[in-house]
C-alpha atoms as a PDB file:
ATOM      1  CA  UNK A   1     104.104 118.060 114.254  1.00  0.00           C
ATOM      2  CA  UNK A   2     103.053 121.361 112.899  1.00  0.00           C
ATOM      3  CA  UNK A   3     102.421 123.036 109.450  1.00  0.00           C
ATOM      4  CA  UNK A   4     102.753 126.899 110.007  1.00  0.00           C
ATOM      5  CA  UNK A   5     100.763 128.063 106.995  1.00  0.00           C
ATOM      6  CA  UNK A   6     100.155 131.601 105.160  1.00  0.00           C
ATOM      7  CA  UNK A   7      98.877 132.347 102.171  1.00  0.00           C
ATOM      8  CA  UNK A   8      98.100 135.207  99.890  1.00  0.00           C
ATOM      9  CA  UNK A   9      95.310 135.160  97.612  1.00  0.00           C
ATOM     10  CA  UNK A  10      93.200 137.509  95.134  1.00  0.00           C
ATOM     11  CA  UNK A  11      90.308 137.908  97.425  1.00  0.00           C
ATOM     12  CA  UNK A  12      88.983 137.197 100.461  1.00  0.00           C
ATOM     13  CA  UNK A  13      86.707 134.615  99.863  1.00  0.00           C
ATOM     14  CA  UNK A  14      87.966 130.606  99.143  1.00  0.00           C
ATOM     15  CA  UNK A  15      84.803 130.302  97.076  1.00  0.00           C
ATOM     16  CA  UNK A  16      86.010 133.035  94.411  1.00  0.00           C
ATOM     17  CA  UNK A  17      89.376 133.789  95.360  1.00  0.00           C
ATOM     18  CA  UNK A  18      92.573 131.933  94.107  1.00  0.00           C
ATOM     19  CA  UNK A  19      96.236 131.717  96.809  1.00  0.00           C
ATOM     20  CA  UNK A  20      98.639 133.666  94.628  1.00  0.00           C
ATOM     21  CA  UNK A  21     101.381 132.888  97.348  1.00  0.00           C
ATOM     22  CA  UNK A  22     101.846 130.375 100.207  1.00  0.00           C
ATOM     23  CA  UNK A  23     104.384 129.534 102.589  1.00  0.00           C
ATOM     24  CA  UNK A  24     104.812 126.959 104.837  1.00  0.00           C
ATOM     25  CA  UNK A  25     107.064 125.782 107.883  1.00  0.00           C
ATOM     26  CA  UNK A  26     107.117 122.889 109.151  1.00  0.00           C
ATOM     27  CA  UNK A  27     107.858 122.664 113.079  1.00  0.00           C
ATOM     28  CA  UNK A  28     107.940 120.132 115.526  1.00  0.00           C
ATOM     29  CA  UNK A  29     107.290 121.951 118.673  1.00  0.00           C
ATOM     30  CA  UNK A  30     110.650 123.068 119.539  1.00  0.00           C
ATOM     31  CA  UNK A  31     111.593 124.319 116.055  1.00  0.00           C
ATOM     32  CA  UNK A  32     111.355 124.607 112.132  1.00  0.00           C
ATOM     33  CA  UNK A  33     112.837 121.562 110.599  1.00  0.00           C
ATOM     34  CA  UNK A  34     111.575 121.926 106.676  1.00  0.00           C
ATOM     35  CA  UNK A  35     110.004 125.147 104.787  1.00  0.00           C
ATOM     36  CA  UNK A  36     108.627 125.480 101.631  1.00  0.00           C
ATOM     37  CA  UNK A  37     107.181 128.392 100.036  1.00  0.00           C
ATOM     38  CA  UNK A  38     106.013 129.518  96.283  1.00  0.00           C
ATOM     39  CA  UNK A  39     104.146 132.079  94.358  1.00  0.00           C
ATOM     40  CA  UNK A  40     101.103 130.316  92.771  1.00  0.00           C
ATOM     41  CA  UNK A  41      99.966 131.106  89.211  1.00  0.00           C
ATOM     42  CA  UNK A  42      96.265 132.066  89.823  1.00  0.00           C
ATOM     43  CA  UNK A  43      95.052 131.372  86.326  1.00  0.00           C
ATOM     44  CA  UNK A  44      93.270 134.811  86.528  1.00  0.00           C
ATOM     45  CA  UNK A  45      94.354 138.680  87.154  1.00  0.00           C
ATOM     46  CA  UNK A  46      95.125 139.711  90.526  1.00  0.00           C
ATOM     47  CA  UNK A  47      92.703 142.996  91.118  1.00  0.00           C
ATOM     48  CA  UNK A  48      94.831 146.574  91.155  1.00  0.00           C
ATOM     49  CA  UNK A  49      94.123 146.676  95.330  1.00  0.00           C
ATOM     50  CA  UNK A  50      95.657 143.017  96.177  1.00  0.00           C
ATOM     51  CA  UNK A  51      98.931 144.180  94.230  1.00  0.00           C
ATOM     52  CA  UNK A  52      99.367 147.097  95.919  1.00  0.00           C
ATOM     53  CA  UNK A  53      98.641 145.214  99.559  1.00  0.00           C
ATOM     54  CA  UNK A  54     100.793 142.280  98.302  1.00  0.00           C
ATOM     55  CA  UNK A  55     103.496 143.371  96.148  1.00  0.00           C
ATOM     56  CA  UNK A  56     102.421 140.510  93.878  1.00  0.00           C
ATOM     57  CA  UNK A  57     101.506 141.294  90.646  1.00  0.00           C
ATOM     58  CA  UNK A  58     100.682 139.505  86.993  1.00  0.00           C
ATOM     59  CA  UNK A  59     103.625 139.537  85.689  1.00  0.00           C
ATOM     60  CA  UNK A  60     105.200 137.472  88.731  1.00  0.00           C
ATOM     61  CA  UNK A  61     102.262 135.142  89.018  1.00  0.00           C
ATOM     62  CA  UNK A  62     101.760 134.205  85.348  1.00  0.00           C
ATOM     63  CA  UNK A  63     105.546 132.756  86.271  1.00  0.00           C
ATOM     64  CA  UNK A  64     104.163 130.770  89.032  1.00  0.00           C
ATOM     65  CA  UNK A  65     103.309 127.411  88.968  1.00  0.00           C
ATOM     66  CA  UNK A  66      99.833 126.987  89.397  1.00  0.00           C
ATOM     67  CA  UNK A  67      98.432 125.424  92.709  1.00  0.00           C
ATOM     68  CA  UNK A  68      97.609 122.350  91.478  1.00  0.00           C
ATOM     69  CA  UNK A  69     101.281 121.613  89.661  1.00  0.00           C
ATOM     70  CA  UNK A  70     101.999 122.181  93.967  1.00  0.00           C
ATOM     71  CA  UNK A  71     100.161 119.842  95.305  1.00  0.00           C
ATOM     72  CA  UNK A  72     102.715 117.391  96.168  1.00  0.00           C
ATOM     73  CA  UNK A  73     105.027 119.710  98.011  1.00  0.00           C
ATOM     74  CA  UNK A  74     102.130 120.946  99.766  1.00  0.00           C
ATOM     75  CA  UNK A  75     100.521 117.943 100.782  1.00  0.00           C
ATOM     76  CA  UNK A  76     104.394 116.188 102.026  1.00  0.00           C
ATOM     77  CA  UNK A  77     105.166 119.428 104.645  1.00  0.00           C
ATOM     78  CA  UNK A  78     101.645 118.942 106.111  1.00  0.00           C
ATOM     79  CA  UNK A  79     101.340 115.588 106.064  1.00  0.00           C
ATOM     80  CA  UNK A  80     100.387 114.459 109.584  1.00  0.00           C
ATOM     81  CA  UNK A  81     100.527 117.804 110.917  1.00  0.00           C
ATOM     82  CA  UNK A  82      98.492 119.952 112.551  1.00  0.00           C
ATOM     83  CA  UNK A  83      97.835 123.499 110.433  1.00  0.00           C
ATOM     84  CA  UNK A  84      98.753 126.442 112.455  1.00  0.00           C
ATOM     85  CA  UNK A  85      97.593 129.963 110.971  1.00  0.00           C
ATOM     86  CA  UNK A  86      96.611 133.434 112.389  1.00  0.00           C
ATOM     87  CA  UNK A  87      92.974 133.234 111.296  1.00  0.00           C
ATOM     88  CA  UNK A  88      93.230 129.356 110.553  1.00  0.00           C
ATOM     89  CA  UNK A  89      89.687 128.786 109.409  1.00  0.00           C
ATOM     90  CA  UNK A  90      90.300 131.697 106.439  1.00  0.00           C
ATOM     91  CA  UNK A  91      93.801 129.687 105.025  1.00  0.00           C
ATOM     92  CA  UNK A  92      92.608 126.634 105.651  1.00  0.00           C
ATOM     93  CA  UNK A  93      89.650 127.419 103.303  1.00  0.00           C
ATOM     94  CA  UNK A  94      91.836 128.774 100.858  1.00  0.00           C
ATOM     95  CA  UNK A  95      94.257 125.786 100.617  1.00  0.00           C
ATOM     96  CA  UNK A  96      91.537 122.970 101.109  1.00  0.00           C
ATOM     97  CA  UNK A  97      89.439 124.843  97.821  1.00  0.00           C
ATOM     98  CA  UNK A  98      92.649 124.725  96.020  1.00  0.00           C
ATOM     99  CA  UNK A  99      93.300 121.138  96.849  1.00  0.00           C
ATOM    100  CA  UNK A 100      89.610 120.246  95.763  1.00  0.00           C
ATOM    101  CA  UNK A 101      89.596 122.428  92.450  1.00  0.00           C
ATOM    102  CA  UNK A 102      92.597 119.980  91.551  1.00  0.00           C
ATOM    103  CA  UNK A 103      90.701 117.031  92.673  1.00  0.00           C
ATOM    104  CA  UNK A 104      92.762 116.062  95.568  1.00  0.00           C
ATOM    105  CA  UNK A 105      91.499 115.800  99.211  1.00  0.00           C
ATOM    106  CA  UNK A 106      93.094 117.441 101.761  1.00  0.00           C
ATOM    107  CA  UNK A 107      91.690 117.429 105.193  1.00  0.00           C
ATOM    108  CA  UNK A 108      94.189 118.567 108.387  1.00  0.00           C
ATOM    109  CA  UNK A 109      93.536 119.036 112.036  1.00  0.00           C
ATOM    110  CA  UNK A 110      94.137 122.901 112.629  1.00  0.00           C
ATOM    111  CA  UNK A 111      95.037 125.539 115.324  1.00  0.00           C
ATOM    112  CA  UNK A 112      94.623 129.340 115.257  1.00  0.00           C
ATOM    113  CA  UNK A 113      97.218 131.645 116.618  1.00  0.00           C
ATOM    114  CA  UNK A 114      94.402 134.433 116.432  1.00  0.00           C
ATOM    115  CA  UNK A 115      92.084 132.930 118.892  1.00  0.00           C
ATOM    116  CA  UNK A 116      94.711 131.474 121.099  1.00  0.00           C
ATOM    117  CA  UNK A 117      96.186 135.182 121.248  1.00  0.00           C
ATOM    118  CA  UNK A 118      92.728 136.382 122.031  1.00  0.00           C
ATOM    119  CA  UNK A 119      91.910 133.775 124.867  1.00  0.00           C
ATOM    120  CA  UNK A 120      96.035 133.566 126.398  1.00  0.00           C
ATOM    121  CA  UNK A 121      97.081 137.433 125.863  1.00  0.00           C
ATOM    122  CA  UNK A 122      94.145 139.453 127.139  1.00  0.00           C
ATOM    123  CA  UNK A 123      93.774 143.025 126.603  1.00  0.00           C
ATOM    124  CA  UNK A 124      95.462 143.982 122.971  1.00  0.00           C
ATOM    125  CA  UNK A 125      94.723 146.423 121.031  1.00  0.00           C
ATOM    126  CA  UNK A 126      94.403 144.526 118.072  1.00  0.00           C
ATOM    127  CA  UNK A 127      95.074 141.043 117.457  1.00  0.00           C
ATOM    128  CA  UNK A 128      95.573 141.423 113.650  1.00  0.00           C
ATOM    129  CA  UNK A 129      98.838 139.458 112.842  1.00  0.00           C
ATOM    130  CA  UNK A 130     100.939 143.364 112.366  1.00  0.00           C
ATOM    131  CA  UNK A 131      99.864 144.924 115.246  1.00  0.00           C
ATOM    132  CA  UNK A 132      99.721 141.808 117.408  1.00  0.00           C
ATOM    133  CA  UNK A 133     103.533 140.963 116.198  1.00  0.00           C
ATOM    134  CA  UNK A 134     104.639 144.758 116.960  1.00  0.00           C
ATOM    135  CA  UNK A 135     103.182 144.306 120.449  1.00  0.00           C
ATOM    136  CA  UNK A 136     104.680 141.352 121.530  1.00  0.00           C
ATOM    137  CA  UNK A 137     107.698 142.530 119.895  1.00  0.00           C
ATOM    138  CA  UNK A 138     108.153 140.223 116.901  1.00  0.00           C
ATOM    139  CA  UNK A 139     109.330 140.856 113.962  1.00  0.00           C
ATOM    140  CA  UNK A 140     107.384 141.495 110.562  1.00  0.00           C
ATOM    141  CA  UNK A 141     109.109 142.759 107.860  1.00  0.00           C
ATOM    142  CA  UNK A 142     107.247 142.921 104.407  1.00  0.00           C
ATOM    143  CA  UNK A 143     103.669 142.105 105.978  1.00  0.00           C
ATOM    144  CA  UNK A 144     101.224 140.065 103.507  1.00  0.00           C
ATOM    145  CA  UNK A 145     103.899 138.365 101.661  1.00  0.00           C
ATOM    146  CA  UNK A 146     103.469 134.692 102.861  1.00  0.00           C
ATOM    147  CA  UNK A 147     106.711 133.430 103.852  1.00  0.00           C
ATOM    148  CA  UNK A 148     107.066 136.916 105.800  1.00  0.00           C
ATOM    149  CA  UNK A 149     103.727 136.190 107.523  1.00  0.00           C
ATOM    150  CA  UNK A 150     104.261 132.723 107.892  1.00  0.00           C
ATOM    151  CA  UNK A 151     107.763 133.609 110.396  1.00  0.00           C
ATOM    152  CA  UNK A 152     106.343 135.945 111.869  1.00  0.00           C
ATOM    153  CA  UNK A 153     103.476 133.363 113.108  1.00  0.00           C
ATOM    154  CA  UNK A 154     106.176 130.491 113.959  1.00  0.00           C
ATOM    155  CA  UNK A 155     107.554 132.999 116.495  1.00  0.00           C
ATOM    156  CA  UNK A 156     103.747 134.152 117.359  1.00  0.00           C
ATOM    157  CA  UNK A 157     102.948 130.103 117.956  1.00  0.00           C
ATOM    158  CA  UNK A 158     106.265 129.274 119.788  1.00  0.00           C
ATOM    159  CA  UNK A 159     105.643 132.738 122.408  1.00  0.00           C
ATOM    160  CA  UNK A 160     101.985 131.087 122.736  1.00  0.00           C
ATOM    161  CA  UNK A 161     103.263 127.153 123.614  1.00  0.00           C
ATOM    162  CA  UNK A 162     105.795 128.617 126.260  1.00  0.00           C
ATOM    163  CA  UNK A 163     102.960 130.619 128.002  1.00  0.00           C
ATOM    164  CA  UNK A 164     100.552 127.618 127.836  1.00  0.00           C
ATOM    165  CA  UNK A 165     101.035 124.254 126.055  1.00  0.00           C
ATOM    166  CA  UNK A 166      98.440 122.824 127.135  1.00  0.00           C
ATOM    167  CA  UNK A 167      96.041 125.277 126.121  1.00  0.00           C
ATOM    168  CA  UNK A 168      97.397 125.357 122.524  1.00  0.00           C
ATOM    169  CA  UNK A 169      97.187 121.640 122.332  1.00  0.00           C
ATOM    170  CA  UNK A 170      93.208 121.905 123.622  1.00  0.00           C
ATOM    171  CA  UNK A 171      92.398 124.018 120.579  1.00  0.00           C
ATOM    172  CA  UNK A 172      93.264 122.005 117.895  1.00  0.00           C
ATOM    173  CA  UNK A 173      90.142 121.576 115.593  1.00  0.00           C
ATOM    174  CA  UNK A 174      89.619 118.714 113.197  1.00  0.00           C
END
C-alpha cells in the first residue's frame, strides 16, 4: 500500500516552516482507493512570496484546521503504507515535524518519485515535478497546490512501476 503525499508549506525548511496544505492518495499499486486532502491553519502568516507561488493566503488558512486537529485523518490514509513524494525526504520532514509538534509519532517507510525519475528516465531536462510532468506528458494543472501535485505524482509513480517494479520497490527507505 501507498500514501501519495504533497504538501504546501510557508517555507522550505521543516524546522521553521509550517504545511499550510496537504493532500494525500492512497493507492494500492494498481490504483487510488481513498484521498484526503485539507488546507492546514499554520498558526502564523504565510510570507507575501509563498501566496503568490501557492495561491494560499491568510485569509483561507486562518479557516483551516490546524495540523494537529488532522492528525487522525492523516495518520488512518498512511497507516501501513509506504510514503511516496517527488522529493520524499523534504514532505516527509514536513509532515513528521508536524506530527511531533502535536506530540504524536509518526514514522513511515518512504519512496521518492524524484530519484526514481532520475535513476529509471535518464537524460531530462529537469526533473522538477512541472517540467518532469510536461515531459512525460502528464498533466499538472494549478502546480503547488497539494492535491494538484499530489495527482500529478500518482500518475508520475504509476508511469515509474510499469517501467520497473522492481526497482521502485528496491528504493523504499525506512
Amino acid at each position: 500500500m501507498y500514501a501519495i503525499i504533497d504538501i504546501e508549506a510557508t517555507g522550505g525548511n521543516a524546522q521553521i516552516g509550517k504545511v499550510t496544505e496537504i493532500a494525500v492518495f492512497r493507492h494500492d499499486g494498481n490504483q487510488v482507493i481513498d484521498q484526503f486532502s485539507s488546507l492546514v491553519n499554520p498558526e502564523r502568516n504565510i510570507p507575501p512570496y509563498v501566496q503568490r507561488l501557492t495561491g494560499i493566503n491568510n485569509k483561507m488558512a486562518r479557516k483551516a484546521p490546524t495540523f494537529k486537529e488532522l492528525i487522525q485523518p492523516i495518520s488512518a490514509i498512511t497507516q501501513d503504507a509506504i510514503l511516496v513524494a517527488h522529493n520524499a525526504k523534504a514532505d516527509y520532514s514536513f509532515v513528521k515535524a508536524e506530527f511531533d509538534f502535536a506530540g504524536t509519532e509518526f514514522k513511515r517507510q518512504r519512496l521518492c518519485t524524484l530519484q526514481l525519475s532520475r535513476d529509471l528516465i535518464p537524460g531530462m531536462d529537469s526533473y522538477s515535478l512541472k517540467k518532469l510532468c510536461q515531459s512525460l506528458e502528464i498533466p499538472i494543472d494549478g502546480h503547488h497546490r497539494a492535491t494538484n501535485d499530489a495527482q500529478a505524482t500518482v500518475l508520475l509513480f504509476q508511469k515509474l512501476l510499469q517501467l520497473n517494479p522492481e526497482k521502485v520497490l528496491k528504493s523504499i527507505r525506512k
